[in-house]
Each structure stands twice: as structure tokens, then as C-alpha cells.
C-alpha atoms as a PDB file:
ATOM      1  CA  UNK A   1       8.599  52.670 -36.847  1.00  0.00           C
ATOM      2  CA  UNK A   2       5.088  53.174 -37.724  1.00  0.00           C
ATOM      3  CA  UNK A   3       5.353  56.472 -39.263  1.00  0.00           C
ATOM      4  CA  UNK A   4       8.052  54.705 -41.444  1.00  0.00           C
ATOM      5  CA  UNK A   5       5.538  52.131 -42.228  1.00  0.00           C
ATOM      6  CA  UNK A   6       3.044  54.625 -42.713  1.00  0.00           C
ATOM      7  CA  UNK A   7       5.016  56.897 -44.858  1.00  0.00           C
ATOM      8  CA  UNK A   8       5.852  53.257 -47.266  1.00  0.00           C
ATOM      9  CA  UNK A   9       1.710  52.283 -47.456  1.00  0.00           C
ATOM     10  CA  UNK A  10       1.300  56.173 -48.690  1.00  0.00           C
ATOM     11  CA  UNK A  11       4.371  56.614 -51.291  1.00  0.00           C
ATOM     12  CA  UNK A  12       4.653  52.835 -51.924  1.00  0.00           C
ATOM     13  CA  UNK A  13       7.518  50.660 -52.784  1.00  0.00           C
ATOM     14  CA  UNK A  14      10.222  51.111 -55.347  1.00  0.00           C
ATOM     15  CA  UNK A  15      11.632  48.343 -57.606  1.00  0.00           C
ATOM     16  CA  UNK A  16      14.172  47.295 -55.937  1.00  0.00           C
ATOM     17  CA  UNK A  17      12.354  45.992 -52.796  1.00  0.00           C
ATOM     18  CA  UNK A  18       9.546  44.506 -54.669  1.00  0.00           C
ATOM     19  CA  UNK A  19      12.976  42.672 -56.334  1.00  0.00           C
ATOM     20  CA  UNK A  20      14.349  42.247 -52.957  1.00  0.00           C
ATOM     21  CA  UNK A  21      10.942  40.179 -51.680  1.00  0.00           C
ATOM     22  CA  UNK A  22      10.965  38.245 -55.270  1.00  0.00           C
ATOM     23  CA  UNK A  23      14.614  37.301 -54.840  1.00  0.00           C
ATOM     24  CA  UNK A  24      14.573  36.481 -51.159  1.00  0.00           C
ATOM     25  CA  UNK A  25      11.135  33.880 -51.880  1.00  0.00           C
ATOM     26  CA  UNK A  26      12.829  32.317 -55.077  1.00  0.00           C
ATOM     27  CA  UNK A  27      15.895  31.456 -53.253  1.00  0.00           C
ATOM     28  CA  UNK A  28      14.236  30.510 -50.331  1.00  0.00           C
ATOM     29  CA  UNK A  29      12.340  28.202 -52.492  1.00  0.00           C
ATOM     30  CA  UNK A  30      15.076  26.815 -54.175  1.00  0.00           C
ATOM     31  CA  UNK A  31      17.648  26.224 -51.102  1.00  0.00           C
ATOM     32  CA  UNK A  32      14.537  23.970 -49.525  1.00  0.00           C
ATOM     33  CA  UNK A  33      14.497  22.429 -53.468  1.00  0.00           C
ATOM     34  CA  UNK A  34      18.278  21.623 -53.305  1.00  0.00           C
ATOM     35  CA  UNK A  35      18.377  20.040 -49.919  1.00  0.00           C
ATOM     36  CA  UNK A  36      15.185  17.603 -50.586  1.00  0.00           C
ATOM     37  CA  UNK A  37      17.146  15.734 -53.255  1.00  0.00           C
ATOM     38  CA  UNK A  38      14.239  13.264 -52.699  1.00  0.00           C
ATOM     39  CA  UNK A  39      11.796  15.102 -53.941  1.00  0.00           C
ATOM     40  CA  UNK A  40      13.820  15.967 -57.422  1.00  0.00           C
ATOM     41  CA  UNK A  41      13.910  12.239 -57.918  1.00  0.00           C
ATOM     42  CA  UNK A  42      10.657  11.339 -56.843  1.00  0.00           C
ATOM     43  CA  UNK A  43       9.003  14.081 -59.655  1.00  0.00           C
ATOM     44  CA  UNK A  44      10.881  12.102 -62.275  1.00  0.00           C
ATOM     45  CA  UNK A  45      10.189   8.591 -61.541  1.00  0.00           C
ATOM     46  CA  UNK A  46       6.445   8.838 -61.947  1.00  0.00           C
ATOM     47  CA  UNK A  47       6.739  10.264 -65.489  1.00  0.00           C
ATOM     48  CA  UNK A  48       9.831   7.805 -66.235  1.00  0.00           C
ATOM     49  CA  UNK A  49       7.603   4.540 -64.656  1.00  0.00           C
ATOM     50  CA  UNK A  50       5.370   5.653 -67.591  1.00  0.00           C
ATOM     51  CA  UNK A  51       7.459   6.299 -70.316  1.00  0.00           C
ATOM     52  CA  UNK A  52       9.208   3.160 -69.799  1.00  0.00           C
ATOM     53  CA  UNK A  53       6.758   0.670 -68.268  1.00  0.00           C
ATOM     54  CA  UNK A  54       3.732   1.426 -68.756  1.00  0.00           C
ATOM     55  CA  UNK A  55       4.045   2.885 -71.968  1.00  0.00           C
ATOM     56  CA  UNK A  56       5.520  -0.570 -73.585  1.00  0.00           C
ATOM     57  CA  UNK A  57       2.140  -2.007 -72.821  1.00  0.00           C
ATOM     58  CA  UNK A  58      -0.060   0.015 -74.083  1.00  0.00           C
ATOM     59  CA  UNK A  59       1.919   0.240 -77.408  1.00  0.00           C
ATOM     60  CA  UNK A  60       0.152  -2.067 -79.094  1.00  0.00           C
ATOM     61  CA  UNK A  61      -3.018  -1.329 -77.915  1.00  0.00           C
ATOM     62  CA  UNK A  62      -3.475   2.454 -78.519  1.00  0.00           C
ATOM     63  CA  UNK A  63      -2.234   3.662 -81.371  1.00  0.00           C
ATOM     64  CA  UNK A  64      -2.347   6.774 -82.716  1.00  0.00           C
ATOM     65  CA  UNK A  65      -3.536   8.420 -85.859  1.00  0.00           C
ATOM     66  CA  UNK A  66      -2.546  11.915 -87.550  1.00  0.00           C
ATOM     67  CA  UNK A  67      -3.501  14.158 -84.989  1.00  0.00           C
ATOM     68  CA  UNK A  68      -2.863  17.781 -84.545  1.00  0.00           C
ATOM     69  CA  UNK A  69       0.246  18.649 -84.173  1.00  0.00           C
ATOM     70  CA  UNK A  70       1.584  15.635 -85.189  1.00  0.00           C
ATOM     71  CA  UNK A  71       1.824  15.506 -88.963  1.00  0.00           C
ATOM     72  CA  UNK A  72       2.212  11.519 -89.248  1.00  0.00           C
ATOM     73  CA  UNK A  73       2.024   8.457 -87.263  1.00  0.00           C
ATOM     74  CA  UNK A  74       4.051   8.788 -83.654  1.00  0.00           C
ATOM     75  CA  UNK A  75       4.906   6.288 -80.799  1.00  0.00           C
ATOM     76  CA  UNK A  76       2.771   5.675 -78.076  1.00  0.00           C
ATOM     77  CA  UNK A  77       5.876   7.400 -75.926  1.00  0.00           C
ATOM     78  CA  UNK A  78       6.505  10.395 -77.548  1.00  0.00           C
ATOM     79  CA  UNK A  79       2.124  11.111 -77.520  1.00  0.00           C
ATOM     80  CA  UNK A  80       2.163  10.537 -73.782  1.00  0.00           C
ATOM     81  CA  UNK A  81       5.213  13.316 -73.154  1.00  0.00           C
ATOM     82  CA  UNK A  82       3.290  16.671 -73.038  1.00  0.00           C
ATOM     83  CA  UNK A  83       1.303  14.813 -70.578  1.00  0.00           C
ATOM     84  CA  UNK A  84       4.078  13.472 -68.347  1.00  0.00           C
ATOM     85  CA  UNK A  85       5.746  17.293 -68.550  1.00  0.00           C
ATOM     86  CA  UNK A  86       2.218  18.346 -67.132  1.00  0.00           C
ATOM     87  CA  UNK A  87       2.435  15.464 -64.149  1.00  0.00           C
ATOM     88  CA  UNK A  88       5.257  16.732 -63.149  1.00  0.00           C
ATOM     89  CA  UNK A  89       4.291  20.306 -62.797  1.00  0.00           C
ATOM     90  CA  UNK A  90       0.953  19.756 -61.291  1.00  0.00           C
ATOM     91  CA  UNK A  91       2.868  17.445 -58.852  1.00  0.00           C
ATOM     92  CA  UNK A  92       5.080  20.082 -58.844  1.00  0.00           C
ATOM     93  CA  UNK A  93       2.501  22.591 -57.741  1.00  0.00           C
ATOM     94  CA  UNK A  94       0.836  20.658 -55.220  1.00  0.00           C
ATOM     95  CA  UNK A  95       4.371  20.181 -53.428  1.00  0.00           C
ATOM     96  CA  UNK A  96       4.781  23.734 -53.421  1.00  0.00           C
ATOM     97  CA  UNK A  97       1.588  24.098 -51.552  1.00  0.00           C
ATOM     98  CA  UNK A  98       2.076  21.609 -49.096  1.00  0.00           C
ATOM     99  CA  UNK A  99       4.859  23.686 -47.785  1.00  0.00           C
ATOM    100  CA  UNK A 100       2.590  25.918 -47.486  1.00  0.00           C
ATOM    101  CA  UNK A 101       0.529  24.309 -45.174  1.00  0.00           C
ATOM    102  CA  UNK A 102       4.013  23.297 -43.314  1.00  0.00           C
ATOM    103  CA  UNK A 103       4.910  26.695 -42.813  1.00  0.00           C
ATOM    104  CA  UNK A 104       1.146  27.734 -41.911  1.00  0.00           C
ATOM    105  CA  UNK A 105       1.521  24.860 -39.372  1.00  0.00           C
ATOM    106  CA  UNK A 106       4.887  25.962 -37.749  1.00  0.00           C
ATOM    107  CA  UNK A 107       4.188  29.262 -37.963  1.00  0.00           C
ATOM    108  CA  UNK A 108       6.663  30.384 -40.512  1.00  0.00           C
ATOM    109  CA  UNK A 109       4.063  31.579 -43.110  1.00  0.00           C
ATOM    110  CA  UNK A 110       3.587  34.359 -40.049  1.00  0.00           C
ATOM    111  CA  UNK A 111       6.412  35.688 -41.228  1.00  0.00           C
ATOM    112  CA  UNK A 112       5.778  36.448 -44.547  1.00  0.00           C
ATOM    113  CA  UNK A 113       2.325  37.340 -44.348  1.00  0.00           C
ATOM    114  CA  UNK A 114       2.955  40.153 -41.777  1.00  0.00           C
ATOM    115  CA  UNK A 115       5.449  41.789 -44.602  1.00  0.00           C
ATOM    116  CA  UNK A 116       4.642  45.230 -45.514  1.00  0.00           C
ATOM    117  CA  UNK A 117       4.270  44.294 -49.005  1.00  0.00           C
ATOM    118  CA  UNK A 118       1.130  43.752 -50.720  1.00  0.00           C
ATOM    119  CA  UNK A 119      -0.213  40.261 -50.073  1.00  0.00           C
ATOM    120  CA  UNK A 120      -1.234  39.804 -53.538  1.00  0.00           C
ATOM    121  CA  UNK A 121       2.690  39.778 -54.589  1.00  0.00           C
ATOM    122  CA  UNK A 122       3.982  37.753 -51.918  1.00  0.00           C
ATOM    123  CA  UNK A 123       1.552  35.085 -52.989  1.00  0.00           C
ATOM    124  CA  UNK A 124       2.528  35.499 -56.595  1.00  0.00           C
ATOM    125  CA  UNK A 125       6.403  35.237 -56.044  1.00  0.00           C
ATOM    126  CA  UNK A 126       5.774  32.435 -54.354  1.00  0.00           C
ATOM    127  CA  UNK A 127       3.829  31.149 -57.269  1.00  0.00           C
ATOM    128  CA  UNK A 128       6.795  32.352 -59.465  1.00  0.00           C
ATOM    129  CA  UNK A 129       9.340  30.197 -57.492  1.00  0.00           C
ATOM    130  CA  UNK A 130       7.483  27.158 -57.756  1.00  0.00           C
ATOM    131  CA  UNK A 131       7.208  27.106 -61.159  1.00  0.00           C
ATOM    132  CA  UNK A 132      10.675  28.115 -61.574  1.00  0.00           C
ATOM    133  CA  UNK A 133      11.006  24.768 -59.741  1.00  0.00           C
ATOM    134  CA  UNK A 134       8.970  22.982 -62.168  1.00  0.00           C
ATOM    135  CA  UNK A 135      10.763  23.567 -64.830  1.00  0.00           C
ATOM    136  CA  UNK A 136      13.719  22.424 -64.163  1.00  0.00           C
ATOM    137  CA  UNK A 137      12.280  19.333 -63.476  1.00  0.00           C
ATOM    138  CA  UNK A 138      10.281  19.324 -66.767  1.00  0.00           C
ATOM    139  CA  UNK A 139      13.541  20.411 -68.619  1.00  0.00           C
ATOM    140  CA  UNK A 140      15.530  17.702 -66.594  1.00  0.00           C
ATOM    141  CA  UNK A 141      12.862  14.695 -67.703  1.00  0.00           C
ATOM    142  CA  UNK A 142      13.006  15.805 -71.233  1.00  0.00           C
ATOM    143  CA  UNK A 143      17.050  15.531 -71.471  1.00  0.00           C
ATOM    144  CA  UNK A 144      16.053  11.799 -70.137  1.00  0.00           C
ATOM    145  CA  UNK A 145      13.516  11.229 -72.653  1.00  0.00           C
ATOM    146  CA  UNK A 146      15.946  12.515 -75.694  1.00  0.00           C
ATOM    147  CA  UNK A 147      18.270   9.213 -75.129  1.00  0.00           C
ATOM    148  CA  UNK A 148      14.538   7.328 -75.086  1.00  0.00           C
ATOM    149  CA  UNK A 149      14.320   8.919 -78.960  1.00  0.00           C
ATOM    150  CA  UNK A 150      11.563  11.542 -77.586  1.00  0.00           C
ATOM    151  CA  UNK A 151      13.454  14.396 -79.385  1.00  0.00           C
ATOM    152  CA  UNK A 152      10.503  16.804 -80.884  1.00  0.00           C
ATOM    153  CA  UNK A 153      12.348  19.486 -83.135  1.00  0.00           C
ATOM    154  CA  UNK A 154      15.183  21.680 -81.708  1.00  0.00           C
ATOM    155  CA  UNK A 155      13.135  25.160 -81.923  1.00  0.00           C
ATOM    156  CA  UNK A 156      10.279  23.096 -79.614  1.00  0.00           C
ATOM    157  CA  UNK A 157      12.821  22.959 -76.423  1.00  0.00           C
ATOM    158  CA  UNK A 158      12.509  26.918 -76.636  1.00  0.00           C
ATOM    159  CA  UNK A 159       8.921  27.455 -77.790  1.00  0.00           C
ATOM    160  CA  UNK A 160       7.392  25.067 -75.622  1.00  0.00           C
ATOM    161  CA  UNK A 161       9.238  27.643 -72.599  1.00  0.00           C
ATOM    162  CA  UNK A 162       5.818  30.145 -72.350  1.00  0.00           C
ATOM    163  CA  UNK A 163       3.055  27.197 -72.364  1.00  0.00           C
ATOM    164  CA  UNK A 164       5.377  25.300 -69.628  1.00  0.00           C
ATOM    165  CA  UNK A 165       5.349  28.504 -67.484  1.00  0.00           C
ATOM    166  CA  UNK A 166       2.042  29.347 -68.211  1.00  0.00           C
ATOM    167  CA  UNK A 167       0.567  25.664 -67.016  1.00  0.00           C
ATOM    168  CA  UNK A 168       2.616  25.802 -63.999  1.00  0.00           C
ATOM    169  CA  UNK A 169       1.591  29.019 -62.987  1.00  0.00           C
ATOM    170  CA  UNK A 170      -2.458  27.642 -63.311  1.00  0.00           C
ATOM    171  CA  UNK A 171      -1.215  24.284 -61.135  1.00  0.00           C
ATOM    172  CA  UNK A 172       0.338  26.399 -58.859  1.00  0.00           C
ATOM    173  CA  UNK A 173      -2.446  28.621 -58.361  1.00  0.00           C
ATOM    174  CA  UNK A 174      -4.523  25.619 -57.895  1.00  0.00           C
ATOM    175  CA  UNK A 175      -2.871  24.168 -55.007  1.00  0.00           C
ATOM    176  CA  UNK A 176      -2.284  27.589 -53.551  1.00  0.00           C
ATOM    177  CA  UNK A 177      -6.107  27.643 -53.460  1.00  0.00           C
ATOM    178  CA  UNK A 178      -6.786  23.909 -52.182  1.00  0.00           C
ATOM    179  CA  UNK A 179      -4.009  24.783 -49.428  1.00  0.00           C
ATOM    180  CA  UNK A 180      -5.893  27.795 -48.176  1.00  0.00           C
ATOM    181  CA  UNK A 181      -8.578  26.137 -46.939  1.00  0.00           C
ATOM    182  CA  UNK A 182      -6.746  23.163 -45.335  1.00  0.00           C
ATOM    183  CA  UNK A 183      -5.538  23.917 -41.725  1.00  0.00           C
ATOM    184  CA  UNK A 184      -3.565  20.429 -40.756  1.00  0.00           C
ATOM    185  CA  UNK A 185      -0.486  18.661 -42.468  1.00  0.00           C
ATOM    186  CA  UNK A 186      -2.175  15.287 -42.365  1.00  0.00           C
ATOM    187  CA  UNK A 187      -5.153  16.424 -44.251  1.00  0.00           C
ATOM    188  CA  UNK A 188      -3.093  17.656 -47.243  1.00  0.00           C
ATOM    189  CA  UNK A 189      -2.214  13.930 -49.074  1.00  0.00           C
ATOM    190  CA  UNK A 190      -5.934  12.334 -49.180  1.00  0.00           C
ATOM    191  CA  UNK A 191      -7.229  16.297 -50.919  1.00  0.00           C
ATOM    192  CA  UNK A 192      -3.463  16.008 -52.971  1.00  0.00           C
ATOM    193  CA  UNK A 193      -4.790  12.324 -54.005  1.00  0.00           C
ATOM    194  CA  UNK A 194      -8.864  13.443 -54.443  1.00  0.00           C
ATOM    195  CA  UNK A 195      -7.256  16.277 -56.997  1.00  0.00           C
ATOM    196  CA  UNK A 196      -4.132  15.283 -58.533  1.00  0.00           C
ATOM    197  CA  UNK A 197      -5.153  11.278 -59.872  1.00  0.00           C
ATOM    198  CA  UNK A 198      -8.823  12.532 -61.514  1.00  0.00           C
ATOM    199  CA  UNK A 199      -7.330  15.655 -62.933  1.00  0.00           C
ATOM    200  CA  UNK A 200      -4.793  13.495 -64.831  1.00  0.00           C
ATOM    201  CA  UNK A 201      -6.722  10.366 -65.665  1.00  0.00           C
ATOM    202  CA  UNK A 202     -10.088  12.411 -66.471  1.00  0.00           C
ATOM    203  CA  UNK A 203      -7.706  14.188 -69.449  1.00  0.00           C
ATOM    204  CA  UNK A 204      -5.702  14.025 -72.726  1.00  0.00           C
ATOM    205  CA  UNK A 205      -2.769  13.382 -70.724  1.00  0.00           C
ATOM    206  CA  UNK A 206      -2.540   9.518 -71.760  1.00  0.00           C
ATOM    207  CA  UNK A 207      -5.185   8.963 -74.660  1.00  0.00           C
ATOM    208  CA  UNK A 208      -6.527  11.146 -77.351  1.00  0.00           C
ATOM    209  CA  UNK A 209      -9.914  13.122 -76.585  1.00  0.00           C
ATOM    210  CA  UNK A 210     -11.781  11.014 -80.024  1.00  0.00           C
ATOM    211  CA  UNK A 211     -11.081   8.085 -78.226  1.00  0.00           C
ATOM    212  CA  UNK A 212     -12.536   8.806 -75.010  1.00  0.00           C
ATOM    213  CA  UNK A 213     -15.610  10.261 -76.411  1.00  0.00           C
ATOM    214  CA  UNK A 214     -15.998   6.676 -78.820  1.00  0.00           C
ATOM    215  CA  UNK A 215     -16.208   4.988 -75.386  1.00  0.00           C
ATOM    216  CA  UNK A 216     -17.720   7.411 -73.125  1.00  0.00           C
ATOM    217  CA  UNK A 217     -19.621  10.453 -74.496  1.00  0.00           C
ATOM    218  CA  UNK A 218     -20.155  11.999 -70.945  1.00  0.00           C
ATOM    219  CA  UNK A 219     -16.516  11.163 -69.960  1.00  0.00           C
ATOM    220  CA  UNK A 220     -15.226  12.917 -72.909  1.00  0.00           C
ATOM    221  CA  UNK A 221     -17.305  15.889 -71.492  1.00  0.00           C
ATOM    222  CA  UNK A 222     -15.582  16.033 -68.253  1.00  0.00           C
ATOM    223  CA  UNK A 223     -12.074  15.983 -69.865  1.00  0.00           C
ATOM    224  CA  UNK A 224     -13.061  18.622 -72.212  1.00  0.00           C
ATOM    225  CA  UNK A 225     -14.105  21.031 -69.737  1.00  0.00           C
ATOM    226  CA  UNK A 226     -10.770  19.580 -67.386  1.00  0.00           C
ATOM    227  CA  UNK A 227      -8.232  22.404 -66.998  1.00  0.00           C
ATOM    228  CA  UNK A 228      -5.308  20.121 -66.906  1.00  0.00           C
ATOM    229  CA  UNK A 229      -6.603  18.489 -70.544  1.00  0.00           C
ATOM    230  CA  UNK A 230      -5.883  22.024 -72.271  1.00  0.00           C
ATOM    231  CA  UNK A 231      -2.666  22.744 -69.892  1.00  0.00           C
ATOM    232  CA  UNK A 232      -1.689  19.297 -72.059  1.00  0.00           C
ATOM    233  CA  UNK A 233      -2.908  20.355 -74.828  1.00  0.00           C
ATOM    234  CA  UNK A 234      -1.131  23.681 -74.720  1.00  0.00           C
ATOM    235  CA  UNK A 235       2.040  22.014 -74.241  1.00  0.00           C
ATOM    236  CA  UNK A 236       1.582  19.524 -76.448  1.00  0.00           C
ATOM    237  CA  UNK A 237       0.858  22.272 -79.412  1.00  0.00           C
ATOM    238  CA  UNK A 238       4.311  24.859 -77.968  1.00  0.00           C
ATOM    239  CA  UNK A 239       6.314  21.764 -78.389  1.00  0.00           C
ATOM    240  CA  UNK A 240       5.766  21.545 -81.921  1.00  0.00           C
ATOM    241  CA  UNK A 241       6.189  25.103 -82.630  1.00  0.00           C
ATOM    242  CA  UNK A 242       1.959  25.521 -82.457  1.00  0.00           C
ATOM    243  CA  UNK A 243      -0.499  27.450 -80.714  1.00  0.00           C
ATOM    244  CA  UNK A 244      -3.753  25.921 -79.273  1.00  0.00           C
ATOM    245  CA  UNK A 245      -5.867  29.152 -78.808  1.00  0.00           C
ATOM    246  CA  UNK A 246      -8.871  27.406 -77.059  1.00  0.00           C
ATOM    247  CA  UNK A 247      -6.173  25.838 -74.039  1.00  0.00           C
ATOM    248  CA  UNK A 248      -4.097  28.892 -73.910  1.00  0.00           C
ATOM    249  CA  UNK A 249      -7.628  31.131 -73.579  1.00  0.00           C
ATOM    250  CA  UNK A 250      -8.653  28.297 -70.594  1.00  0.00           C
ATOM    251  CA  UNK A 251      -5.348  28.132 -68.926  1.00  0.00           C
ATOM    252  CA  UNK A 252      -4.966  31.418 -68.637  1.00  0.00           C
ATOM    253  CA  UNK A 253      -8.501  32.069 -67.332  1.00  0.00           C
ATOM    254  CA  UNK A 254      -8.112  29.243 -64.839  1.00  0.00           C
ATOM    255  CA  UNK A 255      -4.543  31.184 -63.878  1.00  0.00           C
ATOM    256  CA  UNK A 256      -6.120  33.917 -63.169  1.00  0.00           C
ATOM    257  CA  UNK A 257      -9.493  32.829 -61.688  1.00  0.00           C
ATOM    258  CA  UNK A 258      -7.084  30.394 -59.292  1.00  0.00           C
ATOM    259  CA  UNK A 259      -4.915  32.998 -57.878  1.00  0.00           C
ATOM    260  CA  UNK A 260      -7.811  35.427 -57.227  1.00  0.00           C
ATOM    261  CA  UNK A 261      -9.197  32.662 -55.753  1.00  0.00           C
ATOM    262  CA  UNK A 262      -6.129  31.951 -53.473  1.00  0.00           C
ATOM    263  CA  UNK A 263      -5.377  35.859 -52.745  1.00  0.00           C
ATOM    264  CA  UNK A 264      -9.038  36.096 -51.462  1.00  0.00           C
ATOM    265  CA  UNK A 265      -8.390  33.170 -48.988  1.00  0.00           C
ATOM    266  CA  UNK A 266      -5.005  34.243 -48.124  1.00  0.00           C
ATOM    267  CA  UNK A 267      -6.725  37.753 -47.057  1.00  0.00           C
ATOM    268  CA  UNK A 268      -7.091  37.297 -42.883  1.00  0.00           C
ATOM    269  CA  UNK A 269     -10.103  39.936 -43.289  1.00  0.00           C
ATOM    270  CA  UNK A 270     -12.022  38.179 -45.827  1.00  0.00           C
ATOM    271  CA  UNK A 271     -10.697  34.860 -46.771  1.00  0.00           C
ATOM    272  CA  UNK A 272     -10.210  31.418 -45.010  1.00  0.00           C
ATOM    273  CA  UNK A 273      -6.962  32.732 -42.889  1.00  0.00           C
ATOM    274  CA  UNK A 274      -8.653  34.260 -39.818  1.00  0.00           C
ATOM    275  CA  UNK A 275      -6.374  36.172 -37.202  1.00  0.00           C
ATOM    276  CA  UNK A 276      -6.494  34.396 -33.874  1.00  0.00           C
ATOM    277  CA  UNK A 277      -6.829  36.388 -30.875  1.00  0.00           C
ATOM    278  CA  UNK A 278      -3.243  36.905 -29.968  1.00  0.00           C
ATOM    279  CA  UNK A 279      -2.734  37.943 -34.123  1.00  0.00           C
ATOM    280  CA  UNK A 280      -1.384  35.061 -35.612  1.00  0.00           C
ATOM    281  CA  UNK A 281      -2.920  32.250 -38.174  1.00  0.00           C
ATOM    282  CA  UNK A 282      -6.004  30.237 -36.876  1.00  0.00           C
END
């Protein structure tokens, strides 16, 4: 048996069985997806308690201009969308990495990290099938918000497909990196909380960026240089057909900066996972 493994780490692995791993994590991924109904519904009503509550406030009160990409005055509802898609996947990715931390805790995460495979990929399919995930929850809360007359132009339900991927694979990556260094269950909601209500608020997610920075110069700064504002933004821009070259330069650096991040604490020899004595997780 070790020969054989030996004689896979020297000639590598073929196509197929790097398919093999990515199919076997997706599905895995989306059986648990399928039989916690709850947490399908629970990713929409946030966005929906928005769009339909608080959103009918704050009509009146913040309006919009002619902004980029918009090319004339728009609702208060149909600004606020990119933003809601965004909650969802960040909620979305966090999720994903709580299960994480569930399997680390019960000892199922054993399993996959003693695979054969490089540890680099198993992480990344794993990122894959959570965003996979997230869209079909994004996808899902914009078929709600047509009937709400949020219906951006036909072409936008295909172009917006990259940036959506894209800024779920950077949310993802972020959580895989927060969960990495958290070793108990309980600990996961208050750091889920700590990341998940500044990243949105602190961002373009709910009011433009000129507004924030006629109130508060030095909280315009902090949304500017906030990840999540240009994972927005990005959206935002794909939805209308558009490219935002300054987000999709920072979400993509963030992607990548995350998940070499997360692969370095995944790494038992280097990162946060230490092997215990008997060889499992500490």
C-alpha cells in the first residue's frame, strides 16, 4: 500500500481522480445543502426582510442620483440588490465554513485531510462547492425580486454569472481562513457576527460611497478599502452588462491572498492545524 502511494506522490494523479475528489466534495456539499431546507430559507429571508421592509423606509429618505451603472434615476430596491446578492453569499460562505469547524470537531475533516491528494485542491473544491451553493441561492432571490419589478436587463442574469462566482469564491476563502484558526463550534457565531455585520454595514452594500464620505470622510475610507464594498461593486457593474476594473483587480487579489491564507493554516506542518500525538487534528 505504500509503494502504491509512493508510486502516485512520484507520477501524480490523472484527471479523472482529481474529478473524482471534485465530484465526491460537491455532492457531498450539496446532499448536506438539500437536507438543511432551513438554511435555504433562512439565506433568503435576510435579503427579502430588506427588500421589502426595510427598504420601504428608507425610500424616501435616500434617494439616488445617476450613478454608474445606472443611466437614470432607480428605486431605492433595485440599488440595494447587488448588495443583498452579496449578503447572501458572504452568509453563504461563512456557513460553509462553519461546517468546517463541525467536521474539524467530530473528526470528519480527518478524513479528507489524510487524502492523498494535494491539500491545496481539496481546500479549493471545497471552496468550489460552496459557491456552487451560493448561487443558487443568489439566482433563487433574484427570480423573487423579478415579481418585486427588480428585473435589470435579460443579458445581466448571464453576465453578472463570473462576478457572482468570483465574489463567492473571495467570501469563501475568507471564512475558510477565519475557520482555521477557530478550534470550538461555540466560538464560530460571535467571530461570524464580529465579521459578517461590519463587512456589510462598513460598505456600498446599502448606500452609495459619495454619501458616506459627505457624512464621514474617515468612514468612507474604511468602506473603500472594504473587500466586500468592491465584491458589490463588481456585481453591481456584471449586472448591467459592465466591468468595474478597480473591484474585479481587489476581489481577485483578496481571492487569492484568502485562500493562500487558508491553505497555509490548513497545512498541519506549518499552519494553525497541528497533528496531535496520536495523528489526528488538535
Amino acid at each position: 500500500m505504500s509503494s502504491l502511494t509512493a508510486r502516485q506522490n512520484q507520477s501524480g494523479f490523472s484527471l479523472p481522480e482529481y474529478l473524482t475528489c471534485l465530484n465526491g466534495i460537491v455532492w457531498r456539499e450539496a446532499l448536506r445543502f438539500l437536507h438543511q431546507r432551513e438554511r435555504f430559507v433562512s439565506a433568503l429571508v435576510r435579503p427579502l426582510v430588506w427588500l421589502f421592509i426595510f427598504a420601504a423606509g428608507f425610500r424616501q429618505v435616500l434617494g439616488i442620483s445617476i450613478i454608474p451603472p445606472y443611466e437614470t434615476y432607480i428605486p431605492y430596491e433595485v440599488y440595494i440588490a447587488p448588495g443583498l446578492m452579496a449578503m447572501i453569499q458572504l452568509f453563504n460562505g461563512m456557513q460553509s465554513s462553519l461546517s468546517m469547524v463541525y467536521d474539524r470537531e467530530m473528526g470528519n475533516m480527518r478524513t479528507l485531510l489524510v487524502s492523498p491528494l494535494p491539500r491545496w485542491y481539496l481546500l479549493f473544491c471545497k471552496l468550489l462547492a460552496g459557491t456552487a451553493v451560493s448561487l443558487l441561492q443568489v439566482y433563487a432571490f433574484l427570480l423573487i425580486a423579478w415579481f418585486w419589478d427588480i428585473a435589470p436587463p435579460p443579458i445581466g442574469y448571464l453576465t453578472v454569472l463570473p462576478g457572482l462566482i468570483l465574489s463567492g469564491l473571495m467570501l469563501g476563502a475568507l471564512g475558510m481562513l477565519i475557520s482555521s484558526g477557530i478550534k470550538q463550534l461555540e466560538n464560530f457565531a460571535g467571530v461570524m457576527n464580529f465579521v459578517i455585520f461590519p463587512m456589510f454595514f462598513a460598505s456600498s452594500a446599502l448606500y452609495p460611497l459619495w454619501r458616506v464620505q459627505e457624512g464621514s470622510p474617515m468612514l468612507y475610507y474604511v468602506c473603500l478599502f472594504n473587500p466586500f464594498t468592491h465584491a458589490v461593486e463588481l456585481i453591481r457593474f456584471a449586472l448591467y452588462g459592465q466591468i468595474n476594473w478597480l473591484s474585479l483587480a481587489v476581489v481577485a487579489s483578496c481571492t487569492a491572498a484568502f485562500m493562500i491564507g487558508a491553505i497555509y493554516a490548513y497545512d498541519p506542518s506549518r499552519g494553525l492545524i497541528r497533528r496531535g500525538p496520536a495523528g489526528g487534528e488538535a
